[in-house]
C-alpha atoms as a PDB file:
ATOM      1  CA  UNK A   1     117.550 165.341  24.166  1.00  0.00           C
ATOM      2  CA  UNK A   2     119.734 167.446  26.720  1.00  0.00           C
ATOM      3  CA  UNK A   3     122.141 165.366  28.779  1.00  0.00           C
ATOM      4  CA  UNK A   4     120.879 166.079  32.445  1.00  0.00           C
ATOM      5  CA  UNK A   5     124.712 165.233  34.142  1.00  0.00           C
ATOM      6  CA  UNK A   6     126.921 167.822  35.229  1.00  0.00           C
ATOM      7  CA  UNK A   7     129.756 168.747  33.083  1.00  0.00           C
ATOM      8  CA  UNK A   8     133.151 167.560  34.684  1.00  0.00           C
ATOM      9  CA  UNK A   9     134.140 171.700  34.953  1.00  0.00           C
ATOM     10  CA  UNK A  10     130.710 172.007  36.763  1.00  0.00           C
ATOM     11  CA  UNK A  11     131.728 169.027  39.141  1.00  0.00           C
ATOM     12  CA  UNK A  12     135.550 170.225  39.529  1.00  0.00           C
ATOM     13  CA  UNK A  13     134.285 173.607  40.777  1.00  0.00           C
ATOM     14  CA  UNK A  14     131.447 172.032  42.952  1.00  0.00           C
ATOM     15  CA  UNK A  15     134.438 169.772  44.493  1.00  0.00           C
ATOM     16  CA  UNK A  16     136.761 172.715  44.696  1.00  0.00           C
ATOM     17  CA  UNK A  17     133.832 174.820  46.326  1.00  0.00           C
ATOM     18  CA  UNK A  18     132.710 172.283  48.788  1.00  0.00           C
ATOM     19  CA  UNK A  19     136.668 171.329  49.805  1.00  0.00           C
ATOM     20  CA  UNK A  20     137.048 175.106  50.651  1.00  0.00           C
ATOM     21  CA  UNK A  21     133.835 175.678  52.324  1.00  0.00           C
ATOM     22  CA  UNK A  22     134.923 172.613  54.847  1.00  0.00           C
ATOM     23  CA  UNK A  23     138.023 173.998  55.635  1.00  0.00           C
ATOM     24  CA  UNK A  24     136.046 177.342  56.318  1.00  0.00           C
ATOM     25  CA  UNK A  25     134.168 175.437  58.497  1.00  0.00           C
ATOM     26  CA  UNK A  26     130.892 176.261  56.513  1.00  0.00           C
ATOM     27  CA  UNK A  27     129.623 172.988  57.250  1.00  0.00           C
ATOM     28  CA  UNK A  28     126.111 173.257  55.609  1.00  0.00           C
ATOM     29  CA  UNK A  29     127.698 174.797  52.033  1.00  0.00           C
ATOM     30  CA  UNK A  30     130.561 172.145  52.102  1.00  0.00           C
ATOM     31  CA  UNK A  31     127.391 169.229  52.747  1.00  0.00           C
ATOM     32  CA  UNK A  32     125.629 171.204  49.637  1.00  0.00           C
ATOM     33  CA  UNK A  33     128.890 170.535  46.983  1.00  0.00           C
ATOM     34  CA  UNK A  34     130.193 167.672  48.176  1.00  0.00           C
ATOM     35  CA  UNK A  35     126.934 165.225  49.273  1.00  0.00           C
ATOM     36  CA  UNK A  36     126.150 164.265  45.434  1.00  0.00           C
ATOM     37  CA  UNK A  37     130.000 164.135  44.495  1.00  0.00           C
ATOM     38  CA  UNK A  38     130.759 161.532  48.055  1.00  0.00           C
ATOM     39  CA  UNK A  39     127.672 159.846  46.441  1.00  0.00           C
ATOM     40  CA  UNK A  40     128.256 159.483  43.041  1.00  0.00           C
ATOM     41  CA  UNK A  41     131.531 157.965  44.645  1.00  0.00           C
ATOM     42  CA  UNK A  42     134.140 159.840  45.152  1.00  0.00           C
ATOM     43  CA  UNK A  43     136.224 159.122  48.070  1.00  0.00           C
ATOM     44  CA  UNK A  44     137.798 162.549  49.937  1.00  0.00           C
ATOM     45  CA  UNK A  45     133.741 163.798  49.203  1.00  0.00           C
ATOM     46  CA  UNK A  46     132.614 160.759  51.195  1.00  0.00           C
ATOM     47  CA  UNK A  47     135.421 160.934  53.826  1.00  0.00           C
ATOM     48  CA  UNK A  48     134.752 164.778  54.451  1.00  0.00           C
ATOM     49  CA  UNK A  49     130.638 164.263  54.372  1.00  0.00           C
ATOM     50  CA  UNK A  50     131.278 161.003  56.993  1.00  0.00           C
ATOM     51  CA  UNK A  51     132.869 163.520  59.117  1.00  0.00           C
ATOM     52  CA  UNK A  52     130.034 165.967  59.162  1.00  0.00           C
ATOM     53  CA  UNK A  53     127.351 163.175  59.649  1.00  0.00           C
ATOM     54  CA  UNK A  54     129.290 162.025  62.185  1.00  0.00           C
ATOM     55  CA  UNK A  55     129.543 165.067  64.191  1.00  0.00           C
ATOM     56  CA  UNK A  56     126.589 167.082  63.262  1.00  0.00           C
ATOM     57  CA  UNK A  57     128.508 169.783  61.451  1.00  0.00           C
ATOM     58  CA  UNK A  58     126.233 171.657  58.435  1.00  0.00           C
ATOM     59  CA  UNK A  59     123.746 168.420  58.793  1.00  0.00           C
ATOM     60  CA  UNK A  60     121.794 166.342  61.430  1.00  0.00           C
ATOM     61  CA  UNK A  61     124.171 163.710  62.686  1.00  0.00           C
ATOM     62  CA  UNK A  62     123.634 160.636  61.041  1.00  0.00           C
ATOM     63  CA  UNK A  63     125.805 157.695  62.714  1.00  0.00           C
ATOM     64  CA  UNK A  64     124.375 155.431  59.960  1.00  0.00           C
ATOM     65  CA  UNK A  65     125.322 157.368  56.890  1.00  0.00           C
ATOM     66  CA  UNK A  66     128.413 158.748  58.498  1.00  0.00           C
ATOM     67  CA  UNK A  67     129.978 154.991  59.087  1.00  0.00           C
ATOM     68  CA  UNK A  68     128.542 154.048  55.584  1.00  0.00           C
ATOM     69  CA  UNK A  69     130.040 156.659  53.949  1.00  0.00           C
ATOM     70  CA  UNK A  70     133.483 156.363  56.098  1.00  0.00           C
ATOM     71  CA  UNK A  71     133.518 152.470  54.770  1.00  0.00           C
ATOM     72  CA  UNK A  72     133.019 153.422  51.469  1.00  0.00           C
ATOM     73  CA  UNK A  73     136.091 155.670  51.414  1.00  0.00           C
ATOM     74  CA  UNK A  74     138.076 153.008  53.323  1.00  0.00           C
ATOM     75  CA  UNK A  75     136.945 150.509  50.711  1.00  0.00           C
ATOM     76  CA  UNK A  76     138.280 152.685  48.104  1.00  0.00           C
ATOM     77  CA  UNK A  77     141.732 152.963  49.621  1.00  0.00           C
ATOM     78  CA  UNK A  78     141.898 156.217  51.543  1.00  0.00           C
ATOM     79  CA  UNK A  79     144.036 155.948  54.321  1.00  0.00           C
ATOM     80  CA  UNK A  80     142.663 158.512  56.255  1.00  0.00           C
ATOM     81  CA  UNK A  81     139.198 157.021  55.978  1.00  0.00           C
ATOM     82  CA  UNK A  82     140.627 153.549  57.177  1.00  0.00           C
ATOM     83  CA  UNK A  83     142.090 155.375  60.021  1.00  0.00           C
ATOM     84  CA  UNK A  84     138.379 157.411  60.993  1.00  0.00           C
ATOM     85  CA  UNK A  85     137.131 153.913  60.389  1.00  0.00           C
ATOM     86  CA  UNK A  86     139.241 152.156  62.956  1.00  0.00           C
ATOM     87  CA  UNK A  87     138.506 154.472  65.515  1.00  0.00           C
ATOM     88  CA  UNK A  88     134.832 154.226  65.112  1.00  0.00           C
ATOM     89  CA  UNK A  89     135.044 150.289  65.497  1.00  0.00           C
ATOM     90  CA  UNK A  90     137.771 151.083  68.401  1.00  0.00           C
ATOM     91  CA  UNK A  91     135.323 153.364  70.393  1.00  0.00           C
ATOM     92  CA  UNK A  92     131.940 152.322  69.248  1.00  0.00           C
ATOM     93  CA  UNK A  93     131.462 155.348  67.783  1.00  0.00           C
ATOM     94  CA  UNK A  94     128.407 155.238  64.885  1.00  0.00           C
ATOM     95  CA  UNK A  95     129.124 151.063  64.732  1.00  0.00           C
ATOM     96  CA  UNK A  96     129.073 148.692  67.446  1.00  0.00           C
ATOM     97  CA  UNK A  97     132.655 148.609  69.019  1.00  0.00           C
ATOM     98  CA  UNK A  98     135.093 145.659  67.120  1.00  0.00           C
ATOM     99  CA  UNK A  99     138.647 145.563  68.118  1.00  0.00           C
ATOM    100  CA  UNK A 100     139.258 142.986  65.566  1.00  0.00           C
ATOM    101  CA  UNK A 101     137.809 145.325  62.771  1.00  0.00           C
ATOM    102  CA  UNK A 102     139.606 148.813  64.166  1.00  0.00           C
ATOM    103  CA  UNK A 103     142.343 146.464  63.898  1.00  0.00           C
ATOM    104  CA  UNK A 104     142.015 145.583  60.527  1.00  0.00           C
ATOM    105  CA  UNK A 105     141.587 149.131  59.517  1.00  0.00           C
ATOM    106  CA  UNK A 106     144.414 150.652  61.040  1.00  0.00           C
ATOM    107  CA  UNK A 107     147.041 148.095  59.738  1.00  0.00           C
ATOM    108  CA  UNK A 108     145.370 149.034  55.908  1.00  0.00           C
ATOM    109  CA  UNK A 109     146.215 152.608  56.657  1.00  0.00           C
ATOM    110  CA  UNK A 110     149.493 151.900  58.914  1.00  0.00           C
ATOM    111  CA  UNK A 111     150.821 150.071  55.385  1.00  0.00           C
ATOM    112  CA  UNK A 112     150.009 152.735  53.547  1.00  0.00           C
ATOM    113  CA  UNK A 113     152.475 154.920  56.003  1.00  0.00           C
ATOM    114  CA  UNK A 114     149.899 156.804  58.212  1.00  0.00           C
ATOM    115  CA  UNK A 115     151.546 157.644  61.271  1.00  0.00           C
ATOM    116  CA  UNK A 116     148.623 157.682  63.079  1.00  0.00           C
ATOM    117  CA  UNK A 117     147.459 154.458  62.511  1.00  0.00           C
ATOM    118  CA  UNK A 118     151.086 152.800  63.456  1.00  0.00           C
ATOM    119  CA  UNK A 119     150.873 154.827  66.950  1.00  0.00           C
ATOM    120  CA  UNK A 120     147.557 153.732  67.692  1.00  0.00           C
ATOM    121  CA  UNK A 121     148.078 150.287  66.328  1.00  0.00           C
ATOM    122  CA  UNK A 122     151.206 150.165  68.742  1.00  0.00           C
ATOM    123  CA  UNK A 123     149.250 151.407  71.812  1.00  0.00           C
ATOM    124  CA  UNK A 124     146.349 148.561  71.141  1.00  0.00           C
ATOM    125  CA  UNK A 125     149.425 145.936  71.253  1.00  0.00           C
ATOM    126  CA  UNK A 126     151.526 147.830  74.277  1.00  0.00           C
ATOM    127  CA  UNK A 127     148.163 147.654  76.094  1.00  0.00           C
ATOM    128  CA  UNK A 128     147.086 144.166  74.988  1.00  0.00           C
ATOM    129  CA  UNK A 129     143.323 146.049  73.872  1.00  0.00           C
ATOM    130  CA  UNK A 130     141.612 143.709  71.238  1.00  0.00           C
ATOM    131  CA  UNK A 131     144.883 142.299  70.646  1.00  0.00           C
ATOM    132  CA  UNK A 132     147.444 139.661  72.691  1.00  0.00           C
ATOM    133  CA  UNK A 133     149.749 142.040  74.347  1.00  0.00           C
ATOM    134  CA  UNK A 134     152.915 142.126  72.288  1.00  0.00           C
ATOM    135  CA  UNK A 135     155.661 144.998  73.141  1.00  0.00           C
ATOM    136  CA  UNK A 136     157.941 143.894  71.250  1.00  0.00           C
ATOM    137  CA  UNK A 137     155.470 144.705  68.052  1.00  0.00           C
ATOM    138  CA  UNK A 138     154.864 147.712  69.799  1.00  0.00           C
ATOM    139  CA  UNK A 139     158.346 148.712  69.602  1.00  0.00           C
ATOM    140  CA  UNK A 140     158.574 147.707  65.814  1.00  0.00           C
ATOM    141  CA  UNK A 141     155.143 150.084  65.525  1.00  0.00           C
ATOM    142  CA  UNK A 142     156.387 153.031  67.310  1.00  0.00           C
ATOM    143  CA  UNK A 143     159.759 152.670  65.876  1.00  0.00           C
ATOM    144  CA  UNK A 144     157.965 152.608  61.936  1.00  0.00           C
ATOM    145  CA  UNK A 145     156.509 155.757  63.054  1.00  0.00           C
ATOM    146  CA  UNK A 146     159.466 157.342  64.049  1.00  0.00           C
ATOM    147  CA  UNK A 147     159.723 157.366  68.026  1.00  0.00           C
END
């Protein structure tokens, strides 16, 4: 009886095909590769297809699957999938808005050194938005990432 899963050569070139097609900006043929390799897990596939759910590029935008498949990346680690993930729950965007939880997902990615996170992270606490204002950990913040 034939085993019906894709050889891992099959799924490296799918991944390779779909990571290029994205940065082509052939939405619809990067959705084609990289859909079954986000869902069978993999966590660039699912922050990549979370970003074309979420704005409608190669696919219908989906705000459900795009935030479930941006958490399931974050879960996994991937810092710049914590970082999409606190700006959805800082703007509302595809969740209902959560300071608390954009919060808790830009301090995962912050510690794993994304500047981006420790910028916006230091803005929230310079401003005081979801957060007690605190500019003296806004300092530390900005300082970490390098102003």
């Amino acid at each position: 009886m034939p085993d019906d899963k894709p050889e891992i050569h099959e799924v490296d070139a799918s991944y390779a095909s779909g990571m290029a097609a994205f940065e082509a900006k052939n939405f619809s043929q990067a959705m084609r590769f990289l859909s079954p390799i986000a869902e069978s897990g993999d966590a660039e596939a699912q922050h990549r297809c979370a970003i074309m759910y979420q704005n409608g590029l190669g696919v219908v935008a989906n705000e459900q699957k795009a935030a479930e498949l941006m958490r399931a990346a974050a879960e996994q680690g991937h810092a710049v999938a914590q970082h999409g993930l606190g700006f959805m729950y800082m703007e509302g965007e595809c969740v209902e808005q959560d300071s608390r939880e954009a919060i808790k997902w830009f301090e995962q990615a912050a510690d794993q050194g994304l500047v981006g996170s420790m910028t916006t992270l230091a803005m929230m606490y310079e401003e005081g938005v979801g957060v007690d204002k605190d500019p003296e950990k806004a300092k530390e913040l900005y300082k970490k990432a390098g102003f």
